[in-house]
N, C-alpha and C. Protein backbone atom coordinates (compact mmCIF):
# COMPACT_ATOMS: atom_id res chain seq x y z
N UNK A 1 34.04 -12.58 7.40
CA UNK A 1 32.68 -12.63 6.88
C UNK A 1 32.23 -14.07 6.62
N UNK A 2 33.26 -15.00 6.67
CA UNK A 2 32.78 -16.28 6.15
C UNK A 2 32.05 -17.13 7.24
N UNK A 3 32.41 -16.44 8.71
CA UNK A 3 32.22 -17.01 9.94
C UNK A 3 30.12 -16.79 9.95
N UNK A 4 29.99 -15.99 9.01
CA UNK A 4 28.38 -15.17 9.39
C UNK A 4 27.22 -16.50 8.87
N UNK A 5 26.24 -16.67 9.56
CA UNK A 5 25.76 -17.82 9.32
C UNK A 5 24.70 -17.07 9.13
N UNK A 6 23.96 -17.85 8.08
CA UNK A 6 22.39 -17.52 7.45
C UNK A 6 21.49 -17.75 8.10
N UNK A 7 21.35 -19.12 8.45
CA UNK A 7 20.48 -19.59 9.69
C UNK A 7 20.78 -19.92 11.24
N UNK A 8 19.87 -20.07 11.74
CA UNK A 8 20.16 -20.59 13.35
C UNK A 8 20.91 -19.16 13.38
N UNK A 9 20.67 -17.77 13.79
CA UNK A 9 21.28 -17.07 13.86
C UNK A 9 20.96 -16.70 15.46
N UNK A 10 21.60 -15.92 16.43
CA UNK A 10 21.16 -15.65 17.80
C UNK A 10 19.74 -14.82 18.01
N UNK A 11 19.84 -14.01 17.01
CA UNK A 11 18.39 -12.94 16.92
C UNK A 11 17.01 -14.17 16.57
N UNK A 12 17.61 -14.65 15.89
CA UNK A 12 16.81 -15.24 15.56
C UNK A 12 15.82 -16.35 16.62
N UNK A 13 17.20 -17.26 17.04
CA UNK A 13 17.02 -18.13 18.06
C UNK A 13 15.80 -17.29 19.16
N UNK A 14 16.27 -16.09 19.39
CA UNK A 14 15.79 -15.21 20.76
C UNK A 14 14.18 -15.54 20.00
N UNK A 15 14.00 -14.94 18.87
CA UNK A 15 12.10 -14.46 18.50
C UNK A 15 11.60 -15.75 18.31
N UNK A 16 12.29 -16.82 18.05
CA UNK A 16 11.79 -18.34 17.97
C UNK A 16 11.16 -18.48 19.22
N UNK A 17 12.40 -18.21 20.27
CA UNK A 17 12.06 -18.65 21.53
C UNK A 17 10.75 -17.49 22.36
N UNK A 18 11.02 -16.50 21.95
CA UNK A 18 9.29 -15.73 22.39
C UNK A 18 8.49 -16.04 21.77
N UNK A 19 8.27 -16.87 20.45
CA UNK A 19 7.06 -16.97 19.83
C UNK A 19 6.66 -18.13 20.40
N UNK A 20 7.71 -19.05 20.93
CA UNK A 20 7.24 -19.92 21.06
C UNK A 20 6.48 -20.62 22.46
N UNK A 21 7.33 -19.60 23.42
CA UNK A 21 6.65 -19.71 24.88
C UNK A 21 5.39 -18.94 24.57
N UNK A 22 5.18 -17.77 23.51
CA UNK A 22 3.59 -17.29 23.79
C UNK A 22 2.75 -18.56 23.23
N UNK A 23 3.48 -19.43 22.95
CA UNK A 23 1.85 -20.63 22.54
C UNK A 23 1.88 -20.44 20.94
N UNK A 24 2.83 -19.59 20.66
CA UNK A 24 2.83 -19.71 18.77
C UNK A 24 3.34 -21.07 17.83
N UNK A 25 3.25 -21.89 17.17
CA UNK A 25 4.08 -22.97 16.84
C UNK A 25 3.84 -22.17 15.41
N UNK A 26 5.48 -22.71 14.68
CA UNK A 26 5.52 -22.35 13.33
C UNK A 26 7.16 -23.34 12.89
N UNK A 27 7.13 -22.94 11.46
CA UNK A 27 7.85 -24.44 10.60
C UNK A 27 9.32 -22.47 10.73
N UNK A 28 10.89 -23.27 10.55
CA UNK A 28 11.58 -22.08 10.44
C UNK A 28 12.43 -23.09 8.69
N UNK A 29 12.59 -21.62 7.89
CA UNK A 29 13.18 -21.68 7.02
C UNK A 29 12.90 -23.04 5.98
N UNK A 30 11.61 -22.16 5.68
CA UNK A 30 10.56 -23.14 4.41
C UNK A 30 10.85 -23.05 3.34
N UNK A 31 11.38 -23.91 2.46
CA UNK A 31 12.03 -23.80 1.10
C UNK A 31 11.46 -23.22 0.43
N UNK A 32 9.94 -23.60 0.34
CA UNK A 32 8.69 -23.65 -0.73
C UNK A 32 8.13 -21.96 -0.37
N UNK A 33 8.55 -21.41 0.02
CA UNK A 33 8.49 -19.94 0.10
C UNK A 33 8.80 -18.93 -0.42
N UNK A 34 9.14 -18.33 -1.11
CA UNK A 34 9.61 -17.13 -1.71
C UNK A 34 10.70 -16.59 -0.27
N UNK A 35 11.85 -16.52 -0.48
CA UNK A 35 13.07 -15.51 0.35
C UNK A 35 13.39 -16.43 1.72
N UNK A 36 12.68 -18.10 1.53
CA UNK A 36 13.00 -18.95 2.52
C UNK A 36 12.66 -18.26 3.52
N UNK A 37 11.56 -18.18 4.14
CA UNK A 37 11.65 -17.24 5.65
C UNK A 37 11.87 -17.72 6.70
N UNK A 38 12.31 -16.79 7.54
CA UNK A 38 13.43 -17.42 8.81
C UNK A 38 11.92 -18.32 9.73
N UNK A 39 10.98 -17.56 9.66
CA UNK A 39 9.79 -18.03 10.72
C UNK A 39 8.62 -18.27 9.79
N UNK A 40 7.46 -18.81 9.79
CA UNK A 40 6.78 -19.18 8.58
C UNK A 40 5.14 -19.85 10.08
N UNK A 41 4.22 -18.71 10.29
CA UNK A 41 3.22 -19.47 10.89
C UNK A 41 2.24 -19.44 10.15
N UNK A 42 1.89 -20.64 9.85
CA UNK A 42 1.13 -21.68 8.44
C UNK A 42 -0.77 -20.62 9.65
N UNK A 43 -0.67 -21.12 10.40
CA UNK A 43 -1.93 -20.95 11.20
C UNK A 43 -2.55 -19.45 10.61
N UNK A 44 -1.97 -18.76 10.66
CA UNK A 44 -2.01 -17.34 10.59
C UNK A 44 -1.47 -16.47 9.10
N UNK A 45 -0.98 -17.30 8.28
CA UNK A 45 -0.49 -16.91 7.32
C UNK A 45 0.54 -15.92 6.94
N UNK A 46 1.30 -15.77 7.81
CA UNK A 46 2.63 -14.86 8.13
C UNK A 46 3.50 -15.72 8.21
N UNK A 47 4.80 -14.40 7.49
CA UNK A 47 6.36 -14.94 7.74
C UNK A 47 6.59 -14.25 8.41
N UNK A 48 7.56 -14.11 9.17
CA UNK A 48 8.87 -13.43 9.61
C UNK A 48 9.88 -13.15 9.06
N UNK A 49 10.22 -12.48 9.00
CA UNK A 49 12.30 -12.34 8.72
C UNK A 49 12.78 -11.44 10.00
N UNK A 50 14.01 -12.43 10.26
CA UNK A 50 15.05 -11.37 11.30
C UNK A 50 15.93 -10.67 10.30
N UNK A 51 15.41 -9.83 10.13
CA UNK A 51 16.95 -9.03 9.18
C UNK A 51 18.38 -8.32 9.85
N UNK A 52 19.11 -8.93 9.27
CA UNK A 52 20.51 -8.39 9.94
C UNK A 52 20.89 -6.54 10.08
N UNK A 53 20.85 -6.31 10.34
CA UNK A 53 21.15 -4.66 9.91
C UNK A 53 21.95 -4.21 9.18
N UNK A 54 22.80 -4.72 9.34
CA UNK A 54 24.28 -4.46 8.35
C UNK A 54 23.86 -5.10 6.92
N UNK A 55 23.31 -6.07 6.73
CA UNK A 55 23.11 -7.18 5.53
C UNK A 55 21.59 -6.21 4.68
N UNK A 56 21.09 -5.88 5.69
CA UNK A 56 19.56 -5.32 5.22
C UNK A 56 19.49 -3.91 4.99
N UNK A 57 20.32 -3.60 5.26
CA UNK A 57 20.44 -1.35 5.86
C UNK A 57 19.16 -1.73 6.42
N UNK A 58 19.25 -1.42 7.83
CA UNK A 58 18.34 -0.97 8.65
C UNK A 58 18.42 0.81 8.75
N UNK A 59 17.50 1.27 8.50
CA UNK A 59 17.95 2.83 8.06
C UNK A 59 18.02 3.13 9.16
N UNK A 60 18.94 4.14 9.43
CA UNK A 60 19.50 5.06 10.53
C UNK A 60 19.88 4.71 11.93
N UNK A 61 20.00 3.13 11.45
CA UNK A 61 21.00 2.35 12.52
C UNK A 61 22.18 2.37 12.77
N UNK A 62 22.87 2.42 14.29
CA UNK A 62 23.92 2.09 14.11
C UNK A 62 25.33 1.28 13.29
N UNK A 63 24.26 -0.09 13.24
CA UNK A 63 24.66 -1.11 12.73
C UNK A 63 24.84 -1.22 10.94
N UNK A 64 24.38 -0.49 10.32
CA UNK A 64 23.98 -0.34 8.91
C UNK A 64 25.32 0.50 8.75
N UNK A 65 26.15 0.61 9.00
CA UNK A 65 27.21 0.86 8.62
C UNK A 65 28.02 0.36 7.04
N UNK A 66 28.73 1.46 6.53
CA UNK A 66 29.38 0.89 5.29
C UNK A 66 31.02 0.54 5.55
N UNK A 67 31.27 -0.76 4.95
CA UNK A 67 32.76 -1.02 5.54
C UNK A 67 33.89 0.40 4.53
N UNK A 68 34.58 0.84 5.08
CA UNK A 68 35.43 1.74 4.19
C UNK A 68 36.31 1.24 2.89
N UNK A 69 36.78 -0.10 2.83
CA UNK A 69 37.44 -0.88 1.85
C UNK A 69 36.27 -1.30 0.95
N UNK A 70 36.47 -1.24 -0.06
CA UNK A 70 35.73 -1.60 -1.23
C UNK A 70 34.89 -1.31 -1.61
N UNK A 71 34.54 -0.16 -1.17
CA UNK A 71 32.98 0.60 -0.53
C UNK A 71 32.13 0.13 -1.97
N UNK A 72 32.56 0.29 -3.07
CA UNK A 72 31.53 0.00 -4.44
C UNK A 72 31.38 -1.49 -4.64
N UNK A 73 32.34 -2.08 -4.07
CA UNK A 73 31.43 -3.53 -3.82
C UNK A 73 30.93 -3.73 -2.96
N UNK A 74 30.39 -3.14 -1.57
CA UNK A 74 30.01 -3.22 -0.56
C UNK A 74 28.44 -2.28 -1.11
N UNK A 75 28.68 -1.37 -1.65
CA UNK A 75 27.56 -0.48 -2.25
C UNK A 75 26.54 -1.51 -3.22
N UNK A 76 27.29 -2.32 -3.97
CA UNK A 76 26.34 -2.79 -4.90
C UNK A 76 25.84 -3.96 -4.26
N UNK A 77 26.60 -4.93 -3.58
CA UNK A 77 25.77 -5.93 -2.91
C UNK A 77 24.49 -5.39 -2.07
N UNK A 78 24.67 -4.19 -1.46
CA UNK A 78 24.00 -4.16 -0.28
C UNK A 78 22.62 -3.70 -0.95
N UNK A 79 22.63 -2.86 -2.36
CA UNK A 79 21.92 -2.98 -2.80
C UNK A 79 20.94 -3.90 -3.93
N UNK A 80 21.49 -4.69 -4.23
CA UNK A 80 20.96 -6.02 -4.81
C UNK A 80 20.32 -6.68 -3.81
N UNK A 81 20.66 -6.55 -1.65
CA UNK A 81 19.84 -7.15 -1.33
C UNK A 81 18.72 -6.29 -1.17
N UNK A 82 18.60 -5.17 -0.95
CA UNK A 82 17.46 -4.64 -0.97
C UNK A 82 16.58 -5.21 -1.89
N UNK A 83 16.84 -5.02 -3.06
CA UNK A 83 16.28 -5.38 -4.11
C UNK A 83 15.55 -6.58 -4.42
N UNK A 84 16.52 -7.57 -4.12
CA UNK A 84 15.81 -9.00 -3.53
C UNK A 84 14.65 -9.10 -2.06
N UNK A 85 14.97 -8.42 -1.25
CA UNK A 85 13.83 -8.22 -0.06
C UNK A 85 12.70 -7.47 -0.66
N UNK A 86 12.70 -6.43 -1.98
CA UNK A 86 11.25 -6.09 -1.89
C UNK A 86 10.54 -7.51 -3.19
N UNK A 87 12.01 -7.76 -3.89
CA UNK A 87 11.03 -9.00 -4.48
C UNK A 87 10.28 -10.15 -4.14
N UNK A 88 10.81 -10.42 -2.61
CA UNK A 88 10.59 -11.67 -1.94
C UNK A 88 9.07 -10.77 -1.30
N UNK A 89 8.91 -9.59 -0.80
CA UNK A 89 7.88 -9.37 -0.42
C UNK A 89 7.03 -9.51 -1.81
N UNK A 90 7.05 -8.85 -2.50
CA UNK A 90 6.01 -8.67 -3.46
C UNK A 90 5.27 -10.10 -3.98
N UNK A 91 6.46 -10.99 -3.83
CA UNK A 91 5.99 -12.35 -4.56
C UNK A 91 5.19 -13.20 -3.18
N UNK A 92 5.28 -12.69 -2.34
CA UNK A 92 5.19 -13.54 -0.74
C UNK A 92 3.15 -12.86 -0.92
N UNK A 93 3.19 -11.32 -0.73
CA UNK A 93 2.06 -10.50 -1.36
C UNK A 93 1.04 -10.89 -2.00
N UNK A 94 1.83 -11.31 -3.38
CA UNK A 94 1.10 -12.47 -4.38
C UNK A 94 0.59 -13.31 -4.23
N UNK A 95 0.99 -14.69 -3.03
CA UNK A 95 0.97 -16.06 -2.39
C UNK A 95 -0.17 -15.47 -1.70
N UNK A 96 -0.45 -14.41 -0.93
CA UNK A 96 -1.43 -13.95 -0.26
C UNK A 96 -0.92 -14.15 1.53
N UNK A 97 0.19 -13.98 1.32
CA UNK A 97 1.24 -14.15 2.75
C UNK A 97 1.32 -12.96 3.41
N UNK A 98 0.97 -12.79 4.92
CA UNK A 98 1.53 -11.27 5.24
C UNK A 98 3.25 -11.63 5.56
N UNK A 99 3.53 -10.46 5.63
CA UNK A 99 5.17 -10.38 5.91
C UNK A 99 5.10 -9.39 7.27
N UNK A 100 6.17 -10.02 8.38
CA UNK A 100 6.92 -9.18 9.20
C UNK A 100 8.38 -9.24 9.13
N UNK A 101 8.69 -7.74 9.64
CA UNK A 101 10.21 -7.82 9.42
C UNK A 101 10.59 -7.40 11.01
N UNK A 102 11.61 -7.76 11.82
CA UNK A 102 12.01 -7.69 12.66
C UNK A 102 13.51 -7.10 12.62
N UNK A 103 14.26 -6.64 13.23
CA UNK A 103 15.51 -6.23 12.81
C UNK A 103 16.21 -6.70 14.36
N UNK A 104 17.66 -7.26 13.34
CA UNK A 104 18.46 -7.60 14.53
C UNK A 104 18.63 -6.47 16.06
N UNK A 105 18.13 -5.06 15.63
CA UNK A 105 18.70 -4.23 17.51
C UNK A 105 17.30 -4.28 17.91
N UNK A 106 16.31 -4.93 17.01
CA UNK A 106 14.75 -4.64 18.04
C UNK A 106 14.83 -6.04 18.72
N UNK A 107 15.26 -6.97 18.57
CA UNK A 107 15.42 -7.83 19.06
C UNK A 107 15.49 -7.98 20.83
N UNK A 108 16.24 -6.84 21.20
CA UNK A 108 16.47 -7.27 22.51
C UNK A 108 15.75 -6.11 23.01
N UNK A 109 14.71 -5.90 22.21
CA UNK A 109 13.81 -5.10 23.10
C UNK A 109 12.60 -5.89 23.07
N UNK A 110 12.06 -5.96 24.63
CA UNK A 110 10.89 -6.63 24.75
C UNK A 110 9.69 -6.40 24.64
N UNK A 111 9.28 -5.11 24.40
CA UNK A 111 8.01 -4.44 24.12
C UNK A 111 7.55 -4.61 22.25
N UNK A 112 9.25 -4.54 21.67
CA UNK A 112 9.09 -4.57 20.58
C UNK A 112 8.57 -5.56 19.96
N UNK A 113 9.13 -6.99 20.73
CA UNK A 113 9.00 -8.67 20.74
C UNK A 113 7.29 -8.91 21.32
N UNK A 114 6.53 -8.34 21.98
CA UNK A 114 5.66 -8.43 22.40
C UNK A 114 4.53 -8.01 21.06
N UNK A 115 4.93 -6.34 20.80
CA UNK A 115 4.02 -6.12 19.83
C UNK A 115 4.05 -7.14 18.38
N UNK A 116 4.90 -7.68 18.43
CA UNK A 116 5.19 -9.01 17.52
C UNK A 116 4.26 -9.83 17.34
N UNK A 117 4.04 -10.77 18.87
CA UNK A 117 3.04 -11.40 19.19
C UNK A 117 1.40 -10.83 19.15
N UNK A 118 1.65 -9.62 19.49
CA UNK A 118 0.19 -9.28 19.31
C UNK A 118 -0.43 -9.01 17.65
N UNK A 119 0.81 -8.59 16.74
CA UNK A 119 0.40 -8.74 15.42
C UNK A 119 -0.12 -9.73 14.86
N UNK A 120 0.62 -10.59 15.56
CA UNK A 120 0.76 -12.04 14.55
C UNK A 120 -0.90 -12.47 15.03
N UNK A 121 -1.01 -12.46 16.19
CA UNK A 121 -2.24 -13.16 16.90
C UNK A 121 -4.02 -12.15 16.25
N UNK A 122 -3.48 -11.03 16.15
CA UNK A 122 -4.62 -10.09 15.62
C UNK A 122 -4.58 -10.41 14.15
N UNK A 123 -3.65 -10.57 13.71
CA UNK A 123 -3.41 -10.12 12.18
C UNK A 123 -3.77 -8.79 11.56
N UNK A 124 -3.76 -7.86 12.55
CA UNK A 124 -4.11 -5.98 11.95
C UNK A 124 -2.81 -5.59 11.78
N UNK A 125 -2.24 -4.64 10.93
CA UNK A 125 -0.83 -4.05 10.61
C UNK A 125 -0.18 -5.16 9.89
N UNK A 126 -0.32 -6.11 9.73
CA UNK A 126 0.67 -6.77 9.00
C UNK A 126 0.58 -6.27 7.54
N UNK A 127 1.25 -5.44 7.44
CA UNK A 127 2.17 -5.46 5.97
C UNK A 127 3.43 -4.94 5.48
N UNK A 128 4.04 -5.60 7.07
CA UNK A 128 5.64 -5.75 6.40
C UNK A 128 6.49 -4.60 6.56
N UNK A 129 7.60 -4.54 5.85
CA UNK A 129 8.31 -3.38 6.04
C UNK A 129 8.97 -3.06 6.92
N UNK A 130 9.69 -1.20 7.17
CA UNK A 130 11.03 -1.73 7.47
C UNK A 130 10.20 -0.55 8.85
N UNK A 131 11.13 -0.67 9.86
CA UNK A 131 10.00 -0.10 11.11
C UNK A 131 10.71 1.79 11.28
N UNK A 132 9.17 2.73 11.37
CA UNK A 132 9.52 3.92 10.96
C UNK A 132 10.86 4.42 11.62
N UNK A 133 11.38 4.09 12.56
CA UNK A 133 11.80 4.73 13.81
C UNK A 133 13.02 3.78 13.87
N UNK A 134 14.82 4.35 13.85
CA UNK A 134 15.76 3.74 14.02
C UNK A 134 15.78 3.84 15.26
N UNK A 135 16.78 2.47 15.65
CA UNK A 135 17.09 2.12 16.80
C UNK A 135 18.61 2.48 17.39
């Protein structure tokens, strides 16, 4: 677990790199933010987050798996981050920031990465959250 890096992550790298060939420019992992967000476009007033699945429970993902050893410390972290993700929204809310959330298995889908771009560029639907439909 110590190997897992916060930033510069591969999911991440990937939606940098589609936002950025569509002509999007944005600042990544802004201090002055509430929950540091991985993507931050000042133009448009949206963050991003790539959320990990395992780190985030992506509900009814594969990946959202519980490790079998220690399960009640694995139980309580996983829920403290929840807890912290709806605070970082609420306070982001406050700032008058929209929020998107992306999840590490939508990632390598390209329709999903597309409707991304078209949010960000419309600004309709942005408010965040976790997407109805597991992957």
């Amino acid at each position: 677990m110590s190997r897992i890096r916060a930033t510069g992550t591969s999911p991440e790298k990937t939606v940098r790199s589609v936002l950025f060939k569509a002509g999007l420019r944005f600042r990544i992992n802004v201090r002055d933010l509430p929950g540091k967000p991985d993507i931050v476009l000042k133009r448009y007033r949206v963050v991003v987050f790539v959320h990990g699945c395992f780190w985030h429970r992506h509900l009814g993902c594969k990946f959202a798996y519980t490790p079998k050893s220690h399960s009640e410390f694995w139980e309580t972290k996983f829920k403290r981050n929840i807890e912290r993700d709806r605070e970082v929204e609420a306070q982001l809310h406050q700032a008058g920031w929209r929020y998107l959330v992306i999840w590490e298995c939508e990632v390598s889908d390209d329709s999903r990465l597309q409707a991304l771009i078209t949010k960000i560029r419309s600004n309709e639907g942005i408010n965040g959250g976790k997407s109805p439909e597991p992957c």
